[in-house]
Protein backbone atom coordinates (compact mmCIF):
# COMPACT_ATOMS: atom_id res chain seq x y z
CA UNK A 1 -0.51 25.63 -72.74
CA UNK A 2 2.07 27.30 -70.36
CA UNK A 3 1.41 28.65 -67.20
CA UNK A 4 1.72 32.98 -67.28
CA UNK A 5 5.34 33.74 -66.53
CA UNK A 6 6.27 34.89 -62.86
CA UNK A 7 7.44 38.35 -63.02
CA UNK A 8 11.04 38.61 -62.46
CA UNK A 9 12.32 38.96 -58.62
CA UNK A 10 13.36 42.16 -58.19
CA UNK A 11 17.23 42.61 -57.21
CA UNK A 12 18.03 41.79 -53.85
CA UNK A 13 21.57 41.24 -52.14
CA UNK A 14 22.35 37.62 -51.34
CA UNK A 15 21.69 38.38 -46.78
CA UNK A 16 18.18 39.76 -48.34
CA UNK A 17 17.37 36.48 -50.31
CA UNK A 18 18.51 34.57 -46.83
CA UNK A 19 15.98 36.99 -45.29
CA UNK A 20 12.98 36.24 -47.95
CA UNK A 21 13.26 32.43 -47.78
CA UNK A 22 13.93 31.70 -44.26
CA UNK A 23 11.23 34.96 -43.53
CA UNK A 24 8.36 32.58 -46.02
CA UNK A 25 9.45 29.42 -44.48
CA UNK A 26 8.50 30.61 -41.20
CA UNK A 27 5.05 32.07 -42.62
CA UNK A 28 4.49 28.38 -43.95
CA UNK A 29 5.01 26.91 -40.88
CA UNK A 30 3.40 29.00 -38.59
CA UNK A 31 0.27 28.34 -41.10
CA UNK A 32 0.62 24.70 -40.53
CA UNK A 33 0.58 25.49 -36.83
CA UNK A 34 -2.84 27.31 -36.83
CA UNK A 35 -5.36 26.16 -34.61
CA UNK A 36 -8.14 27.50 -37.11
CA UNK A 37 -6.97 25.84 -39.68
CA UNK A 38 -5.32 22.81 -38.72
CA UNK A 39 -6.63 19.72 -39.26
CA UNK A 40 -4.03 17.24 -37.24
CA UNK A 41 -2.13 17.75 -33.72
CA UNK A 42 0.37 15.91 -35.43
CA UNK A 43 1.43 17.95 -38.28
CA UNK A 44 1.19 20.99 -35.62
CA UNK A 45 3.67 19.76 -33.62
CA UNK A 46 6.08 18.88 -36.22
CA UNK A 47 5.67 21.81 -37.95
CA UNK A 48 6.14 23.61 -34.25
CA UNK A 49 9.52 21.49 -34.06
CA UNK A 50 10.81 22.51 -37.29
CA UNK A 51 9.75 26.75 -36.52
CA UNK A 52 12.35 27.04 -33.96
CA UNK A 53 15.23 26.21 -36.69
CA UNK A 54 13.74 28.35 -39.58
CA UNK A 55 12.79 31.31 -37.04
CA UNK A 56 16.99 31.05 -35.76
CA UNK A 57 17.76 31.01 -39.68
CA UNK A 58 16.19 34.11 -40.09
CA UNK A 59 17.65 35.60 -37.41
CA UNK A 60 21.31 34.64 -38.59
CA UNK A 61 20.19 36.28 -42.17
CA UNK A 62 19.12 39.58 -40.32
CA UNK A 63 22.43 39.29 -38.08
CA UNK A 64 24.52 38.62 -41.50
CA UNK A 65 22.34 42.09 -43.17
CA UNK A 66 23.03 43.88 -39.52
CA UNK A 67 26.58 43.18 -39.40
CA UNK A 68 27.72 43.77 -42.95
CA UNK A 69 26.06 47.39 -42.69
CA UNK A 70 22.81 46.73 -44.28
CA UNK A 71 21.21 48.60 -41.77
CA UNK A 72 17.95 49.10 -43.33
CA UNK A 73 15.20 47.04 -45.00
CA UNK A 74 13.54 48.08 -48.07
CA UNK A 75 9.61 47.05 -48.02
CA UNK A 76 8.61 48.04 -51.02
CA UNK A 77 11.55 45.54 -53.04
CA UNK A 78 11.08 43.04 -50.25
CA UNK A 79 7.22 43.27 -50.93
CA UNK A 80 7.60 43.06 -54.50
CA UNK A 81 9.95 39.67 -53.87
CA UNK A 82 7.03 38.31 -51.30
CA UNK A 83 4.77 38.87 -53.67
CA UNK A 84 6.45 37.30 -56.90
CA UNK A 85 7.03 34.22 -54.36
CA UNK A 86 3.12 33.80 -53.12
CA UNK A 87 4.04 35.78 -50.05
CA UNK A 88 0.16 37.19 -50.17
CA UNK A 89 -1.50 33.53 -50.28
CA UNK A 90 0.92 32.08 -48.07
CA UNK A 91 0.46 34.58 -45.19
CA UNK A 92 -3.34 34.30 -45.76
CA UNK A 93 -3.16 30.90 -43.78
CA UNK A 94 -2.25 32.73 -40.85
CA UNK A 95 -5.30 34.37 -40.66
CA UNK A 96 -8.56 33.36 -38.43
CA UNK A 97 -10.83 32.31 -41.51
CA UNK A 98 -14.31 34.11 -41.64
CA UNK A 99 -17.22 32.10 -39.57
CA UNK A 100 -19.54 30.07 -42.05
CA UNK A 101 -23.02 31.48 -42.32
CA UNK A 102 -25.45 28.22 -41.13
């Protein structure tokens, strides 16, 4: 059996796709980074390492939007596109998780 089908993405210009990746990529790494949920110093750090090229790759894709006049971001399409690509789980890792009842 097949898994459901994704929805489709929703249409986004190709600076806004640059912003959505490099944007979850830093949400991915910043949840291997968290101190509440990380497991390793080791896998911290290198995920630490690799945030300061994916953070300056989303700042070139918000440079590229800035400079070619897309002045303004649109959250409800970008949310839709986070969404369709996990956005919602992936972000949950950056979160404090709730303390266990004992």
């Amino acid at each position: 059996m097949l898994p459901p089908e994704l929805p489709p993405l929703p249409a986004l210009t190709r600076a806004e796709c640059a912003v959505v990746d490099a944007y979850l990529e830093v949400v991915d790494l910043l949840g291997r980074i968290n101190p509440a949920r990380s497991t390793d110093t080791y896998g911290a750090v290198r995920a630490a390492q690799a945030l300061v090229g994916r953070a300056a790759a989303l700042r070139e894709a918000l440079t590229l939007m800035h400079d070619r006049g897309e002045s303004g971001l649109h959250p409800v399409t970008l949310g839709r596109a986070l969404r369709v690509l996990d956005g919602e789980r992936r972000a949950g890792r950056l979160t404090v998780p709730p303390e266990h009842a004992s």
